[in-house]
N, C-alpha and C. Protein backbone atom coordinates (compact mmCIF):
# COMPACT_ATOMS: atom_id res chain seq x y z
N UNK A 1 86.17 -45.41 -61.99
CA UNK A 1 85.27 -44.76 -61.08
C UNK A 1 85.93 -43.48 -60.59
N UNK A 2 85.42 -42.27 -60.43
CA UNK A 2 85.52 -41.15 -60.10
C UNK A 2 84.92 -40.91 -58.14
N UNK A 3 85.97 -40.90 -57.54
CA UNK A 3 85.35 -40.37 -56.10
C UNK A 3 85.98 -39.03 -55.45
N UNK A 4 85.44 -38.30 -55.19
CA UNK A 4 85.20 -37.26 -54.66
C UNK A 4 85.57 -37.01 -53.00
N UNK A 5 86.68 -36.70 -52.55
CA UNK A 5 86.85 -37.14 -51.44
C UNK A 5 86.41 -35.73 -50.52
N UNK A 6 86.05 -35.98 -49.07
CA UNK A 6 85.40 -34.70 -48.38
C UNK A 6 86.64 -34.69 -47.64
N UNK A 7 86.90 -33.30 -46.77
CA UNK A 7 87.75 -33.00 -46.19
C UNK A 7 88.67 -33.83 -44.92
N UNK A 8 87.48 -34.46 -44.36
CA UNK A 8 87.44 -35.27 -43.14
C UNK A 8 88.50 -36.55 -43.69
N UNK A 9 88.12 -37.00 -44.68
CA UNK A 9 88.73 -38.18 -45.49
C UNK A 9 90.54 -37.99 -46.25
N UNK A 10 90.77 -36.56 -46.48
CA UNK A 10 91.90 -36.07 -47.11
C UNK A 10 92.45 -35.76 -45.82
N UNK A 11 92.45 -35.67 -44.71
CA UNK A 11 92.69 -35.19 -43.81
C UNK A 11 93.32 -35.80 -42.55
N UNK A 12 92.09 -36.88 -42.71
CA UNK A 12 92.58 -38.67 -41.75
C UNK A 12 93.84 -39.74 -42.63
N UNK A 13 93.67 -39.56 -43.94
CA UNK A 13 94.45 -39.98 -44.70
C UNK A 13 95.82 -39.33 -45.15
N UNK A 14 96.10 -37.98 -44.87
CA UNK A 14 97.32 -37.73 -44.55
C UNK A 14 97.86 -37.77 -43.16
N UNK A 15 97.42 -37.88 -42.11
CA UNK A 15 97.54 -37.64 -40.38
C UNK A 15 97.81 -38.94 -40.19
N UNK A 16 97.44 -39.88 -40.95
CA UNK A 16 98.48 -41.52 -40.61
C UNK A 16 98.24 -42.59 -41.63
N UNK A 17 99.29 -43.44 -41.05
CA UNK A 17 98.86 -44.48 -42.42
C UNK A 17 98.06 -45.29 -41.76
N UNK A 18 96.98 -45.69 -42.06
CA UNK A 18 95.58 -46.24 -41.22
C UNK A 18 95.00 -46.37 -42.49
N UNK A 19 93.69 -47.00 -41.96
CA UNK A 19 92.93 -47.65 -42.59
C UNK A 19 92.79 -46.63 -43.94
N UNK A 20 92.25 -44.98 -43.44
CA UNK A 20 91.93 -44.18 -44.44
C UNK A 20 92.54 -44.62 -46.12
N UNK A 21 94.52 -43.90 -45.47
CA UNK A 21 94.94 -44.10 -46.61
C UNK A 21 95.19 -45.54 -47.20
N UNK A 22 94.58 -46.45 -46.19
CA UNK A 22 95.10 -47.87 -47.17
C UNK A 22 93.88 -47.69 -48.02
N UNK A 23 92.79 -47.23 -47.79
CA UNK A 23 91.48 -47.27 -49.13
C UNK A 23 92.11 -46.46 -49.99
N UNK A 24 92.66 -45.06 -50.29
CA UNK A 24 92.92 -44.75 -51.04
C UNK A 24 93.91 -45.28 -52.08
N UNK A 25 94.77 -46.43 -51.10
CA UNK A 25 95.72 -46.99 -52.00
C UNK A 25 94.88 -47.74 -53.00
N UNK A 26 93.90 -48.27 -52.26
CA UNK A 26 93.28 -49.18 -52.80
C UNK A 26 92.58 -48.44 -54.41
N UNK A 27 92.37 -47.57 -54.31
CA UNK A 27 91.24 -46.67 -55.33
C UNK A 27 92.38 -46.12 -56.18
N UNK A 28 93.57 -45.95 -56.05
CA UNK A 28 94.88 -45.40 -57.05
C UNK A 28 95.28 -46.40 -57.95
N UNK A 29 95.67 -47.81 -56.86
CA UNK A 29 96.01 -49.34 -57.66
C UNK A 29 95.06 -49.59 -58.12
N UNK A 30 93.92 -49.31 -57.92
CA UNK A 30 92.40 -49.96 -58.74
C UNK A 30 92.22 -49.02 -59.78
N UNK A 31 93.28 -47.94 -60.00
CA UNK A 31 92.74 -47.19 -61.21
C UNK A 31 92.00 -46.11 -60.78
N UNK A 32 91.23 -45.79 -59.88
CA UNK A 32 90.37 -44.92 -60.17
C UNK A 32 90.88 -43.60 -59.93
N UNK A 33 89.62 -42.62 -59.68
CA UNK A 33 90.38 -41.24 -60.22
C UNK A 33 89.68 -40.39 -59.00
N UNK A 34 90.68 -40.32 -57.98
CA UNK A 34 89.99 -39.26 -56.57
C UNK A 34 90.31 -37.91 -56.92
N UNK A 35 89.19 -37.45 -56.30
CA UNK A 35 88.96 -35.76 -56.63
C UNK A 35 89.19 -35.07 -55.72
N UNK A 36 89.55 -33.72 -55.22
CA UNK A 36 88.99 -32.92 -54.31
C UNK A 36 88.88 -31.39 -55.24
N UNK A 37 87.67 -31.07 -54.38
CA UNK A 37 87.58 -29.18 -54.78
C UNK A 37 88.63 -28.46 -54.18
N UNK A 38 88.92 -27.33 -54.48
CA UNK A 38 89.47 -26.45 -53.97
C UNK A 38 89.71 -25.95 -52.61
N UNK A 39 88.24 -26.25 -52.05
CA UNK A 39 87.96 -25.95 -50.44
C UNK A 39 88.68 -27.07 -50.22
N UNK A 40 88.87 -28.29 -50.30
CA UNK A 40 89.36 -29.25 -49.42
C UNK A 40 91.00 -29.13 -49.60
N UNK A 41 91.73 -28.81 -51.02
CA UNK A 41 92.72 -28.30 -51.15
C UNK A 41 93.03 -27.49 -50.40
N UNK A 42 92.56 -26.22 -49.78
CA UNK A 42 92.88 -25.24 -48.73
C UNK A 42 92.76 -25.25 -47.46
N UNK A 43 91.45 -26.20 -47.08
CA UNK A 43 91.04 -26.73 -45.35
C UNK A 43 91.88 -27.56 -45.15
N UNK A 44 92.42 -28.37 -45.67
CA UNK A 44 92.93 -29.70 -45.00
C UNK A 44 94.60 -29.36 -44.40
N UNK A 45 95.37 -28.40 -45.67
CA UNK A 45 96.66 -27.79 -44.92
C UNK A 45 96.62 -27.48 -43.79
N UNK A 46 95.44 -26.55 -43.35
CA UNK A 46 95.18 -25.83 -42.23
C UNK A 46 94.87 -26.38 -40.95
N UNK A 47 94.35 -27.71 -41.19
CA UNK A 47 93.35 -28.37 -40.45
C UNK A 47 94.82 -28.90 -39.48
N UNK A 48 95.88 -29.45 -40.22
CA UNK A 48 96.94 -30.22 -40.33
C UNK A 48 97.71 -29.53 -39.41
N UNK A 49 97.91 -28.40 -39.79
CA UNK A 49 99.21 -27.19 -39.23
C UNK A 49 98.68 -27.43 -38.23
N UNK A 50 97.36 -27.18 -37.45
CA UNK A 50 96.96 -26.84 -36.64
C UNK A 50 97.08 -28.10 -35.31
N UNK A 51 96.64 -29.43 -35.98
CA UNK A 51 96.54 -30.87 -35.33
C UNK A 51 97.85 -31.86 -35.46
N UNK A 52 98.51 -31.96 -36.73
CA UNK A 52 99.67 -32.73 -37.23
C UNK A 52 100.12 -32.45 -37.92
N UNK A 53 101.22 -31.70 -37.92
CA UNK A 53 102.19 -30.56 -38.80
C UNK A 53 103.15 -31.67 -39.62
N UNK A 54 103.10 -32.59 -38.67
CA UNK A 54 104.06 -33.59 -39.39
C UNK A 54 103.68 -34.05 -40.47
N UNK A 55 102.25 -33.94 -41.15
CA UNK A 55 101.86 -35.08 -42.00
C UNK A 55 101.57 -34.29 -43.32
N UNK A 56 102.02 -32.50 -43.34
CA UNK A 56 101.83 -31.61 -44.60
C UNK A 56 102.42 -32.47 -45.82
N UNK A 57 104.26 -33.25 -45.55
CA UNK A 57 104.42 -33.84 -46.16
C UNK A 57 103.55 -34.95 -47.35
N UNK A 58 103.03 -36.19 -46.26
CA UNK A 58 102.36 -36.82 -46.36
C UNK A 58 100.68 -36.20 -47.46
N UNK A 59 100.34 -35.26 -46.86
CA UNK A 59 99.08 -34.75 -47.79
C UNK A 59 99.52 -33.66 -49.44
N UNK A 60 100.60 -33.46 -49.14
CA UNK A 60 100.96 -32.77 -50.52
C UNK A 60 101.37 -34.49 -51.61
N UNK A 61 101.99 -35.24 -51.28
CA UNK A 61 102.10 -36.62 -51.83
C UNK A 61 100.67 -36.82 -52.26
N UNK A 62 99.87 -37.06 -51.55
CA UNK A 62 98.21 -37.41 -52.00
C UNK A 62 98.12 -36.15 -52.78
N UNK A 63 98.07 -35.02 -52.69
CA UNK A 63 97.07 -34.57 -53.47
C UNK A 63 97.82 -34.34 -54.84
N UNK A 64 98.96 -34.85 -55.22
CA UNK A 64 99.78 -35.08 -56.78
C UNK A 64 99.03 -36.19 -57.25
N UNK A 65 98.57 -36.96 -56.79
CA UNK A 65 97.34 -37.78 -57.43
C UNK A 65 96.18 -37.61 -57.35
N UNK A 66 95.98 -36.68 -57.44
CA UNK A 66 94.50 -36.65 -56.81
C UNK A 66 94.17 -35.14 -58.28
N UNK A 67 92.72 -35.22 -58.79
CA UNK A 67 92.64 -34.11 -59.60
C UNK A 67 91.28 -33.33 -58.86
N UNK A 68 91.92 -31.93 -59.07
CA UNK A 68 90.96 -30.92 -58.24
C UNK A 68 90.01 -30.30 -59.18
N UNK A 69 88.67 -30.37 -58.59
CA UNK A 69 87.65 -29.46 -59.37
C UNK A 69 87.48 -28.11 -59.09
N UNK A 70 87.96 -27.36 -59.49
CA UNK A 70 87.58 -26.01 -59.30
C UNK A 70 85.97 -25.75 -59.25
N UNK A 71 86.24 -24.30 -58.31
CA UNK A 71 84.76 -24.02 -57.88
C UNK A 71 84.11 -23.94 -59.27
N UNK A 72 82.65 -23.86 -58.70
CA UNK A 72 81.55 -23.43 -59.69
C UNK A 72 81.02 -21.76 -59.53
N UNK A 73 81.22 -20.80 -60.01
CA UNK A 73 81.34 -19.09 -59.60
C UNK A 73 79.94 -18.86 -59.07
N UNK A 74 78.66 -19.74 -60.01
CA UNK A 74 77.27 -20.07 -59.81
C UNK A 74 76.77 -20.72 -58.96
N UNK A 75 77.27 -21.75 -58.35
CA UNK A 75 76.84 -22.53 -57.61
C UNK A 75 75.88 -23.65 -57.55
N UNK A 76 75.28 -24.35 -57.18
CA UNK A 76 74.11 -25.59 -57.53
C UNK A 76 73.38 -25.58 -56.17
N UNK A 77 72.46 -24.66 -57.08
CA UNK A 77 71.19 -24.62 -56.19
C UNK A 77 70.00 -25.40 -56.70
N UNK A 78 69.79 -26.83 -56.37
CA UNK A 78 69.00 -27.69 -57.18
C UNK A 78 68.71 -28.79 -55.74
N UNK A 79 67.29 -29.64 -56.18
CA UNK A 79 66.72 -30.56 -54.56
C UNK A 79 67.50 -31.25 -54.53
N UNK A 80 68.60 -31.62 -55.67
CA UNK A 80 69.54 -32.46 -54.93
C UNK A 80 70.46 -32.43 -53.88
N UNK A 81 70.76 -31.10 -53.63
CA UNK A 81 71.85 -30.44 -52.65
C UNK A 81 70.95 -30.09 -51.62
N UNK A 82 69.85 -30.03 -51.31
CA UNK A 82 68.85 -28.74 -50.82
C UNK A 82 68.71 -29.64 -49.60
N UNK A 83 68.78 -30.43 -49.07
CA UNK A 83 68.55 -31.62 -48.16
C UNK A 83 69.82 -31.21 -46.98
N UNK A 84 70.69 -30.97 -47.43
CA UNK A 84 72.23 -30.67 -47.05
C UNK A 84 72.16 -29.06 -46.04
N UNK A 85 72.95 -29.50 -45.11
CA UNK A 85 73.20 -28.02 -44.41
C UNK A 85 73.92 -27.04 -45.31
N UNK A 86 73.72 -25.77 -45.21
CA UNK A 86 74.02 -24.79 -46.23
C UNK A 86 76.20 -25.40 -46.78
N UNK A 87 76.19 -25.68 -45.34
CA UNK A 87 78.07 -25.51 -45.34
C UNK A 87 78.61 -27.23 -45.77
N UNK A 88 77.71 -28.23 -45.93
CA UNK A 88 78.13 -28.83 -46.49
C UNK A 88 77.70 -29.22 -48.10
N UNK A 89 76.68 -28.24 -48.10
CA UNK A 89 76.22 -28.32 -50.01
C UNK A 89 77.67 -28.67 -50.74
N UNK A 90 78.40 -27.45 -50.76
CA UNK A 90 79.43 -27.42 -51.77
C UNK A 90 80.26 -28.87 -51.93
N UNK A 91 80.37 -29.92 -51.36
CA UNK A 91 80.83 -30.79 -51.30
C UNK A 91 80.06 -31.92 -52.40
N UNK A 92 78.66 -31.71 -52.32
CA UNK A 92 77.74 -32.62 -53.35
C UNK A 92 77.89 -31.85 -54.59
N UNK A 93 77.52 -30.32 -54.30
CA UNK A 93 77.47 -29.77 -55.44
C UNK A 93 78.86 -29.84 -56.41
N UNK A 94 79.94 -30.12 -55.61
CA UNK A 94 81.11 -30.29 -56.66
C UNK A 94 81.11 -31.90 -57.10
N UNK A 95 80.73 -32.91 -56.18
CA UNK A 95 80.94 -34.05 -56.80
C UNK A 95 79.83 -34.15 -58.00
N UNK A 96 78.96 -33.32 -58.00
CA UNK A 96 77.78 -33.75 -59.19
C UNK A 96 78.56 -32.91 -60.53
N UNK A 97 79.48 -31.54 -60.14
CA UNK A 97 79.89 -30.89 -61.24
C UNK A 97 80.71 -31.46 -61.61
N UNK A 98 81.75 -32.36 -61.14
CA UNK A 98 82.50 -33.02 -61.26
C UNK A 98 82.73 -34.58 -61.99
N UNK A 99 81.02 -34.90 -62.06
CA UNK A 99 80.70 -36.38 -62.61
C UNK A 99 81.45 -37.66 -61.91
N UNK A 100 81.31 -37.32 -60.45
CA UNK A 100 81.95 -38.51 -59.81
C UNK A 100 80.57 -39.11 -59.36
N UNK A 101 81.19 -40.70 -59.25
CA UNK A 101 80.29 -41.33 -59.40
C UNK A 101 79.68 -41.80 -57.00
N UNK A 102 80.86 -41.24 -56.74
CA UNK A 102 81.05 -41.70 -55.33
C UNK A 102 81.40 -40.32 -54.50
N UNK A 103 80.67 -39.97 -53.54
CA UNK A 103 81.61 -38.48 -52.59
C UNK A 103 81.54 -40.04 -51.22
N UNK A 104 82.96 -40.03 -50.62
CA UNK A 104 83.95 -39.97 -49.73
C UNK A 104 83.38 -39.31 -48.65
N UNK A 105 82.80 -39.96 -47.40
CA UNK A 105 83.08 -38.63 -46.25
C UNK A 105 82.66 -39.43 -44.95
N UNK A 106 83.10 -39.32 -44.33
CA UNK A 106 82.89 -39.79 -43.07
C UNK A 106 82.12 -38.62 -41.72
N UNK A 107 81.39 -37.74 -42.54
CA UNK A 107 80.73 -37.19 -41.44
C UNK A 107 79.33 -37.78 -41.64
N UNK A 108 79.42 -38.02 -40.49
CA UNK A 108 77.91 -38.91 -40.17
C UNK A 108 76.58 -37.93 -39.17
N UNK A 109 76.96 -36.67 -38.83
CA UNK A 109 76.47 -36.04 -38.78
C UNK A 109 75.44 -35.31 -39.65
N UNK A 110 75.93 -34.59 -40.67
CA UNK A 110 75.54 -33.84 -41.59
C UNK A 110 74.98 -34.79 -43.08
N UNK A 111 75.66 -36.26 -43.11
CA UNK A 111 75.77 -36.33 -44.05
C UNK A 111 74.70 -38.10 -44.26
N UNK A 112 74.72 -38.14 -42.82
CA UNK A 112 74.08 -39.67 -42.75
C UNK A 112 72.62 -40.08 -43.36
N UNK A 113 71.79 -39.51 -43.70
CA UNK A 113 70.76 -39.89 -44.30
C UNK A 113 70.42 -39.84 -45.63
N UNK A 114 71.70 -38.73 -46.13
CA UNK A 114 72.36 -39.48 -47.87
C UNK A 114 73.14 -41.46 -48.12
N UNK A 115 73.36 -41.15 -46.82
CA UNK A 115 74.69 -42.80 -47.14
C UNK A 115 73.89 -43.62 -47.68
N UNK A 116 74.41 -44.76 -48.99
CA UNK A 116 73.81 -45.72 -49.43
C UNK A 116 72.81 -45.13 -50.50
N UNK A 117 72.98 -43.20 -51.06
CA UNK A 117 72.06 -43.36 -52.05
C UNK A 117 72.16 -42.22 -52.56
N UNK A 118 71.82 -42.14 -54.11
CA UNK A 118 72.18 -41.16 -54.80
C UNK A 118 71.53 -40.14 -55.33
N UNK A 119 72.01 -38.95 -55.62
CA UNK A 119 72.16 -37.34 -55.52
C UNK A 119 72.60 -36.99 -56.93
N UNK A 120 71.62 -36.81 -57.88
CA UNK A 120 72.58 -35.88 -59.03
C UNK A 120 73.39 -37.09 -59.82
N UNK A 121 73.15 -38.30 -59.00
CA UNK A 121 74.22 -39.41 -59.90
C UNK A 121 75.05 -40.00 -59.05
N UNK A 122 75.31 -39.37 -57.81
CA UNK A 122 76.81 -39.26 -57.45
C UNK A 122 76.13 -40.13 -55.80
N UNK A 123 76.71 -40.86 -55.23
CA UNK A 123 76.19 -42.26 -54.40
C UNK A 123 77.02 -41.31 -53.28
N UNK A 124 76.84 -41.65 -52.06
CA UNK A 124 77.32 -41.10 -50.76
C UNK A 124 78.41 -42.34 -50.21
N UNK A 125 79.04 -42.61 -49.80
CA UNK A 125 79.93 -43.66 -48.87
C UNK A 125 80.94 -43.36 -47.81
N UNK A 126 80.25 -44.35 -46.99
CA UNK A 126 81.18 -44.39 -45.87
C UNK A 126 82.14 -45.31 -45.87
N UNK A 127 83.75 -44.43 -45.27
CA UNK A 127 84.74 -45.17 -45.76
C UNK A 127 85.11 -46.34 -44.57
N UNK A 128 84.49 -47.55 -45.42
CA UNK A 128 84.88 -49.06 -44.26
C UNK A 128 85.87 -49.66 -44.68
N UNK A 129 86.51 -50.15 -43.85
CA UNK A 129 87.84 -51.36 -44.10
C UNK A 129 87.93 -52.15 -43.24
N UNK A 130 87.07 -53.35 -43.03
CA UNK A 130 86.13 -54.88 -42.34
C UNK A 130 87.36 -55.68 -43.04
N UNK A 131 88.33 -56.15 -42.56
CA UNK A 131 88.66 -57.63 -42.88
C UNK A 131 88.62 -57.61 -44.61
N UNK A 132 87.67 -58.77 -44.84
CA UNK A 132 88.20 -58.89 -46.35
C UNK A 132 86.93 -58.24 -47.09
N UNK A 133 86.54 -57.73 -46.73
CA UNK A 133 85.59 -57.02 -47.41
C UNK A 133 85.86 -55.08 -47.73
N UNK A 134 87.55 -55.09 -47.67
CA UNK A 134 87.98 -53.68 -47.69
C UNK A 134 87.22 -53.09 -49.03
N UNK A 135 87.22 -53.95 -50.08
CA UNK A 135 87.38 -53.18 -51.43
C UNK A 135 85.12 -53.19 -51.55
N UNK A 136 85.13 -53.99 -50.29
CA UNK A 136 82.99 -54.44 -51.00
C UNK A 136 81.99 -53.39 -51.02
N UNK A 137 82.68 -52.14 -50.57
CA UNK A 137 81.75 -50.67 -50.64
C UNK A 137 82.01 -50.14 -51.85
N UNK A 138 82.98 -50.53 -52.61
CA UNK A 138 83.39 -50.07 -53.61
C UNK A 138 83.09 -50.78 -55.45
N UNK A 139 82.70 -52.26 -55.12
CA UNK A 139 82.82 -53.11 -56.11
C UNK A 139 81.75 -53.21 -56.99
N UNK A 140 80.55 -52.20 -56.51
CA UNK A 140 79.26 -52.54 -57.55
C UNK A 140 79.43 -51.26 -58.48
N UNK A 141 80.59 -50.40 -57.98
CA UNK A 141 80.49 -49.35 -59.20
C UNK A 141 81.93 -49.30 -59.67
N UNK A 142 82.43 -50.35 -59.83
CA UNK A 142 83.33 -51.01 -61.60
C UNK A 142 82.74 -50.15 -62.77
N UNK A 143 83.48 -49.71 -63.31
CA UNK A 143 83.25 -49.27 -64.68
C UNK A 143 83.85 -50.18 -65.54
């Protein structure tokens, strides 16, 4: 499985070891293959310097596993993205260029009336970790 992680998620997951990064452990040992674009490659340093300088360490480690999609020069202007505030398009539009099957994000603002359904292919999720049901947001899309 291919997931697509949003900034908010690369971000909480380098700033501590918490729940965040135990899912990601979970999605590395399970094989799968987390993404970020470029923008999240460049926001999240910044985000860091600014809030927890301590944890640059910590997020350069993640993102050596992690494979980045470079922008699209064109962009994806299609109804799948069109639902989306202008500033969080690029985030769908890379997970669909990208062929991930999952985008990662915990903004529930912008992003909540995608959760639980899919865009271009690519499923929305919010990142839960309930007891023993850490891995059950994740288990119906096994490849």
């Amino acid at each position: 499985m291919r997931v697509l992680l949003d900034a908010n998620i690369l971000f909480s997951a380098a700033k501590s070891d918490g729940p965040i990064r135990q899912l990601l452990r979970l999605l590395f040992d399970g094989g799968h293959e987390c993404c970020v674009d470029e923008y999240v490659v460049s926001e999240a340093p910044r985000n860091l310097r600014a809030k927890g300088p301590d944890a640059l360490k910590a997020l350069e480690l993640l993102l050596t596993k992690m494979r980045v999609i470079p922008p699209d020069a064109v962009g994806h202007r299609s109804a799948e993205i069109g639902w989306l505030p202008e500033k969080d398009r690029p985030a769908l539009a890379t997970a669909i260029r990208g062929r991930c099957d999952l985008l990662l994000t915990g903004d529930r603002m912008h992003f909540d009336s995608g959760y639980g359904k899919a865009f271009g292919g690519v499923k929305f999720c919010l990142p839960r970790l309930e007891e023993s049901s850490a891995w059950r947001a994740f288990e119906t899309f096994e490849t």
